[in-house]
C-alpha atoms as a PDB file:
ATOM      1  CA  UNK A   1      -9.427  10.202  40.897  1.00  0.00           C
ATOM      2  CA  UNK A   2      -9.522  11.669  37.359  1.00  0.00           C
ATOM      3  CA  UNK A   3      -6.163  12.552  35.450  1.00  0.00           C
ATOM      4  CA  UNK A   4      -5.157  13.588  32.333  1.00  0.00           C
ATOM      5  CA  UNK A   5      -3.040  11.445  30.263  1.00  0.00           C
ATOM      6  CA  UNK A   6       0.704  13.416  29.072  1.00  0.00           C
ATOM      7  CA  UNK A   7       1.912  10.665  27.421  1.00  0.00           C
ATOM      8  CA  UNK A   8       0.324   7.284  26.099  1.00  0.00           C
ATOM      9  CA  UNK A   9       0.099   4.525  28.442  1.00  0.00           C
ATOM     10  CA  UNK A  10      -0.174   1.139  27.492  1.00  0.00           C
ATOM     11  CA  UNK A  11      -3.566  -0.363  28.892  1.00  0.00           C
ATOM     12  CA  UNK A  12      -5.082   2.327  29.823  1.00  0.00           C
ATOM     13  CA  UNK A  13      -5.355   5.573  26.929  1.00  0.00           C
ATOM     14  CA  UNK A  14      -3.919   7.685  24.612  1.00  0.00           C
ATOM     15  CA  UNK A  15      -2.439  11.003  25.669  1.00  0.00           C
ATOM     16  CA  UNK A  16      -4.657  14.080  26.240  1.00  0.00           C
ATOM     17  CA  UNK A  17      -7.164  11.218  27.569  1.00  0.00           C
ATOM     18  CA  UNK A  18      -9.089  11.754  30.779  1.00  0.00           C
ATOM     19  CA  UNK A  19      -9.480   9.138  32.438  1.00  0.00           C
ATOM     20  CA  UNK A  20     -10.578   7.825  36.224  1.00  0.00           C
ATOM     21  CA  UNK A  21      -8.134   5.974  37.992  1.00  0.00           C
ATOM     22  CA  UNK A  22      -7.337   4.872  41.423  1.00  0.00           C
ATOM     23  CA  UNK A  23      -5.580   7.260  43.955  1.00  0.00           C
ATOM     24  CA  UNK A  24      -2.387   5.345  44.321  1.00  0.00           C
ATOM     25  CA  UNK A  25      -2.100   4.306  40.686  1.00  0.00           C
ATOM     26  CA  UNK A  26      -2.082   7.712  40.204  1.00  0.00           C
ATOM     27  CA  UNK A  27       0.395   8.659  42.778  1.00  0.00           C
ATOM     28  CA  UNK A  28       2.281   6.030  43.163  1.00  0.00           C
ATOM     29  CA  UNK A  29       2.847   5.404  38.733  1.00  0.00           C
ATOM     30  CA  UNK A  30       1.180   8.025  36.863  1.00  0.00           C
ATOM     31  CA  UNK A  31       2.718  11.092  38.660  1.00  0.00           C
ATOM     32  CA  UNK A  32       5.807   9.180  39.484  1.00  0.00           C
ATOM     33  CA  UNK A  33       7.042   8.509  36.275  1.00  0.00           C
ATOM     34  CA  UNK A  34       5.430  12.065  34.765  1.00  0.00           C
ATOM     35  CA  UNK A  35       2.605  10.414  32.864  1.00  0.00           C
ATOM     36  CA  UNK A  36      -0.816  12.304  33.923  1.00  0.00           C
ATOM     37  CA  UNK A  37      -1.785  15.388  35.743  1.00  0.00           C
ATOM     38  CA  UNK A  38      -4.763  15.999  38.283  1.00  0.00           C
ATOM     39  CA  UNK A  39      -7.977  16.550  36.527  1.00  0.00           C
ATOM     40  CA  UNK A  40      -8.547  20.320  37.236  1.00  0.00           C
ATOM     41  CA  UNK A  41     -11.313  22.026  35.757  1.00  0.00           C
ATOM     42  CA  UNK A  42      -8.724  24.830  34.117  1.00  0.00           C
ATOM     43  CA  UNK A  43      -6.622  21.628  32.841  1.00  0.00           C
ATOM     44  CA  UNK A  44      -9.732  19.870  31.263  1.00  0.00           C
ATOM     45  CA  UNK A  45     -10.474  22.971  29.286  1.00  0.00           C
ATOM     46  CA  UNK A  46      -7.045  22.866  28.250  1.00  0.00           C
ATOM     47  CA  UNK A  47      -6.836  19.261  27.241  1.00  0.00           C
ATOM     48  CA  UNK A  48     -10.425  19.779  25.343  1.00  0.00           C
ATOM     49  CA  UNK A  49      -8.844  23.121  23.283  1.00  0.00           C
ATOM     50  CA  UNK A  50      -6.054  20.664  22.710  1.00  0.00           C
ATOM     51  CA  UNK A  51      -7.711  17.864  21.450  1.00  0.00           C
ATOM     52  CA  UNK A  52      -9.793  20.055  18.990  1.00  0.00           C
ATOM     53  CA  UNK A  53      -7.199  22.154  17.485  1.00  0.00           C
ATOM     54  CA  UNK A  54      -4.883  18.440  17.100  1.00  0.00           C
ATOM     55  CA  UNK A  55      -8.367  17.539  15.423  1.00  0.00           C
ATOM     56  CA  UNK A  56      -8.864  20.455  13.125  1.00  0.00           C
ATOM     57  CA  UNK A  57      -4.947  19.815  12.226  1.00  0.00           C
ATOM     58  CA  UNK A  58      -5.515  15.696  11.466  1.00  0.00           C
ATOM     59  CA  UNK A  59      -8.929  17.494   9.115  1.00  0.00           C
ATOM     60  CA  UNK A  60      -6.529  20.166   7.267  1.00  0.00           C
ATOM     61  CA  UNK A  61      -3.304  17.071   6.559  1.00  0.00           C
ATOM     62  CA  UNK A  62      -6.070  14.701   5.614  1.00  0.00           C
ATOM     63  CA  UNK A  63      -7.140  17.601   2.385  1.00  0.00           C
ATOM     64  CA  UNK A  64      -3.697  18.253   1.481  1.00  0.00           C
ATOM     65  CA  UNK A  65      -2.878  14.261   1.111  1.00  0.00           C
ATOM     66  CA  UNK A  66      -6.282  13.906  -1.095  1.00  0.00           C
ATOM     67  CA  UNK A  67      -5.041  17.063  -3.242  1.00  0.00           C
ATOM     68  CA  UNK A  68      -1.220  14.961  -3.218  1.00  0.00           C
ATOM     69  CA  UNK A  69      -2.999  12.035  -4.298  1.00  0.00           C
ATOM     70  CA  UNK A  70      -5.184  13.320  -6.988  1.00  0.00           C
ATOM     71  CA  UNK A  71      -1.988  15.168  -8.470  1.00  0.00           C
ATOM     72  CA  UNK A  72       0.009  11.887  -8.412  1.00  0.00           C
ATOM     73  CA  UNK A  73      -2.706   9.811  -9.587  1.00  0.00           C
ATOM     74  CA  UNK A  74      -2.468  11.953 -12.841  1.00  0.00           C
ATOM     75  CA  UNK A  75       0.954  12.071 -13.391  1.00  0.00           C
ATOM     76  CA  UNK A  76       3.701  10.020 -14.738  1.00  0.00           C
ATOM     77  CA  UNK A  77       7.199   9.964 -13.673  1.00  0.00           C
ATOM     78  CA  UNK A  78      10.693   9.833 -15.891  1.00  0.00           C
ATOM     79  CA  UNK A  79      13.712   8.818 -14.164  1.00  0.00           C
ATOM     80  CA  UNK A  80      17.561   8.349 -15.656  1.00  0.00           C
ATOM     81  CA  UNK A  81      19.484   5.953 -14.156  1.00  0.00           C
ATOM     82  CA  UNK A  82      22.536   4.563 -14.635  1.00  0.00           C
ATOM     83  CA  UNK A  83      22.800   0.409 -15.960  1.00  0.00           C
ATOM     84  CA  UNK A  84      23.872  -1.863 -18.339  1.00  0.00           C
ATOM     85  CA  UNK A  85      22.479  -2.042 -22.404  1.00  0.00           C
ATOM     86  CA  UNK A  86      20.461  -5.083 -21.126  1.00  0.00           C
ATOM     87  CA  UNK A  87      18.152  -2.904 -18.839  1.00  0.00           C
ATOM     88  CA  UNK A  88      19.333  -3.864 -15.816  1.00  0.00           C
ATOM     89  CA  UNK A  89      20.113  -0.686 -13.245  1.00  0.00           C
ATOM     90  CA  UNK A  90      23.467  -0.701 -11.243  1.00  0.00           C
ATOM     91  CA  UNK A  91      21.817  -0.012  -8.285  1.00  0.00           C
ATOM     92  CA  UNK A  92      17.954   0.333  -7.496  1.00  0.00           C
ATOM     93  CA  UNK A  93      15.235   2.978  -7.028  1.00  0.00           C
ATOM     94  CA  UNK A  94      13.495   3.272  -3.939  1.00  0.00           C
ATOM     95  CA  UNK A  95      11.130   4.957  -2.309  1.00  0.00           C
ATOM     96  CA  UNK A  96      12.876   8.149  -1.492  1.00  0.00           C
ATOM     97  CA  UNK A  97      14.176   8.541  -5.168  1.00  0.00           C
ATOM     98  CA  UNK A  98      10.834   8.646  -6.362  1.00  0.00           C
ATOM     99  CA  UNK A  99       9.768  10.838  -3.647  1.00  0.00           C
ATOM    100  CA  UNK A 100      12.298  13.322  -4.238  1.00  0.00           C
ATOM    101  CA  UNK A 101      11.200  13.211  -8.303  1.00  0.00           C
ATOM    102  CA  UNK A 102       7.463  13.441  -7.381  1.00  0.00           C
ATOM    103  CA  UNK A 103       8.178  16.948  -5.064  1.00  0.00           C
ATOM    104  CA  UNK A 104      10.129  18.202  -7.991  1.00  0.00           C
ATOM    105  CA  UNK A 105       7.715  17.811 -10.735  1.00  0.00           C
ATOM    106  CA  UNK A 106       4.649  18.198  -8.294  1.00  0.00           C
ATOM    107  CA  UNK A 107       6.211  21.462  -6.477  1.00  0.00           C
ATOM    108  CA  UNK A 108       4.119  19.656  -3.414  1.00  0.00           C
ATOM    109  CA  UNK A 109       5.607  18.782  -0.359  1.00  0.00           C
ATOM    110  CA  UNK A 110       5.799  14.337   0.020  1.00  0.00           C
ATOM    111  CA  UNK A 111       5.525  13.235   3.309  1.00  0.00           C
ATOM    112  CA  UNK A 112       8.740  11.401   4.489  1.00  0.00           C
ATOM    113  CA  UNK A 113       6.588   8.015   4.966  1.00  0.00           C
ATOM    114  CA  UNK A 114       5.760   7.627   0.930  1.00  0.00           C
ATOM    115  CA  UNK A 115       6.198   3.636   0.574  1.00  0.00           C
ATOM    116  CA  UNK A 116       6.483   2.204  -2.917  1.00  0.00           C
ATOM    117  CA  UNK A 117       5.830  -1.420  -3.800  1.00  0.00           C
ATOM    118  CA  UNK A 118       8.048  -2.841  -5.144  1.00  0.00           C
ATOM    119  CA  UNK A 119      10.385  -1.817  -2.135  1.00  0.00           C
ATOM    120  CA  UNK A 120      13.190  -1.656  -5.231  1.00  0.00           C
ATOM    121  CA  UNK A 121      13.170  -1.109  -8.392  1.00  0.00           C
ATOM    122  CA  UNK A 122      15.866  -2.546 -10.521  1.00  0.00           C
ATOM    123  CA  UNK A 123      14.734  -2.769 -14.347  1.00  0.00           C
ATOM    124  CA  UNK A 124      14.297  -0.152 -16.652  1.00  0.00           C
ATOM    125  CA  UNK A 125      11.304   0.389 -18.460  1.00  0.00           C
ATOM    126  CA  UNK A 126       7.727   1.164 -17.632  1.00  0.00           C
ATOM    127  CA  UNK A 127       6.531   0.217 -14.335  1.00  0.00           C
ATOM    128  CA  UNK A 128       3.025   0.912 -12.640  1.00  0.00           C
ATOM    129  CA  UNK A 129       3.630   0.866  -8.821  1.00  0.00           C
ATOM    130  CA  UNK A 130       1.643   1.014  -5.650  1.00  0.00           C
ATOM    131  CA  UNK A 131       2.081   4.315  -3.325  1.00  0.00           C
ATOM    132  CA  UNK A 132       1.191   4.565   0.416  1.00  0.00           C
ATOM    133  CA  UNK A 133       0.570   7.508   2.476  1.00  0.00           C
ATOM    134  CA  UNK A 134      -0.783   6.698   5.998  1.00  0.00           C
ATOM    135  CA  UNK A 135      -4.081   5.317   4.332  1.00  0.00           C
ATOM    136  CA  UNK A 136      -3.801   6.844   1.157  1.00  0.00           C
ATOM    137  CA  UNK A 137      -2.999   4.357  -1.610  1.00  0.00           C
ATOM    138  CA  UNK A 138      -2.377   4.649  -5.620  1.00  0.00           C
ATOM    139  CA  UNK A 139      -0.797   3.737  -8.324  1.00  0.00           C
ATOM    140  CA  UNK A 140       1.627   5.724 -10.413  1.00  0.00           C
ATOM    141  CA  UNK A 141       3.199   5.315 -13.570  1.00  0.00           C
ATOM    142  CA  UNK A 142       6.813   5.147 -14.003  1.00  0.00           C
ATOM    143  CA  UNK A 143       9.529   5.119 -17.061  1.00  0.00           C
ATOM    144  CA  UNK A 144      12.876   4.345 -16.199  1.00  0.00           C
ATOM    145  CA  UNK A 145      15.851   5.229 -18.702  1.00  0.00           C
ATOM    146  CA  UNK A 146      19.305   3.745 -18.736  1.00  0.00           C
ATOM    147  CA  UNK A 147      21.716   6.977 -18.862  1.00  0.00           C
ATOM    148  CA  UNK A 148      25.202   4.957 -19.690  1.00  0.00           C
END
């Protein structure tokens, strides 16, 4: 029996998947726990339509994180924060700080799931740390001022 996957299942696909299965897996798991639907010829055509325009949406985020990228890969980033005379912050920088100074001085939208490593930065000065995006990676160039 073919079915359409609705949700992921472990050990057998990914969702929007057709796959063939036996009856009673089907009725008896997949349909049970709402999981797959019947394999209609209406319902392929629908899953197909899907999978393109998820496809054509994966192709379009892809070009916008190379254009984020290339504009962070140029730029340099200037943060106050408060700490001591010695250089040493009161609390750290993370990731989220520097993604919220990177939208600001980009006007471009950062994804949620920027990573920085370090995790934390806690010296000022000028740093050069790694970015993540998905698969994107960079480097970007930070200075950190004390503001006592």
């Amino acid at each position: 029996m073919d079915v359409i996957l609705i949700a992921s299942v472990p050990g057998l696909g990914k969702a929007g998947e057709i796959h063939h299965v036996k009856p009673g897996y089907a009725r008896n798991f997949l349909f049970a726990r709402n999981l797959a639907k019947v394999a209609s010829p209406e319902a392929i055509a629908q899953a197909k339509e899907k999978a393109k325009k998820q496809k054509d949406e994966e192709v379009k985020n892809h070009a916008q994180l190379k254009k984020l990228q290339q504009a962070i890969e140029k730029s340099s980033l200037e943060l106050l924060a408060k700490g001591n005379s010695d250089g040493t912050l009161y609390g750290s920088l993370g990731a989220q700080d520097i993604r919220k100074a990177l939208q600001e001085k980009l006007t471009l939208r950062v994804p949620e799931h920027f990573r920085i490593t370090p995790e934390h930065l806690k010296n000022a000065g000028e740093q050069n740390i790694d970015w993540q995006i998905n698969s994107l990676k960079g480097s970007l160039h930070i200075i950190i001022k004390v503001q006592q």
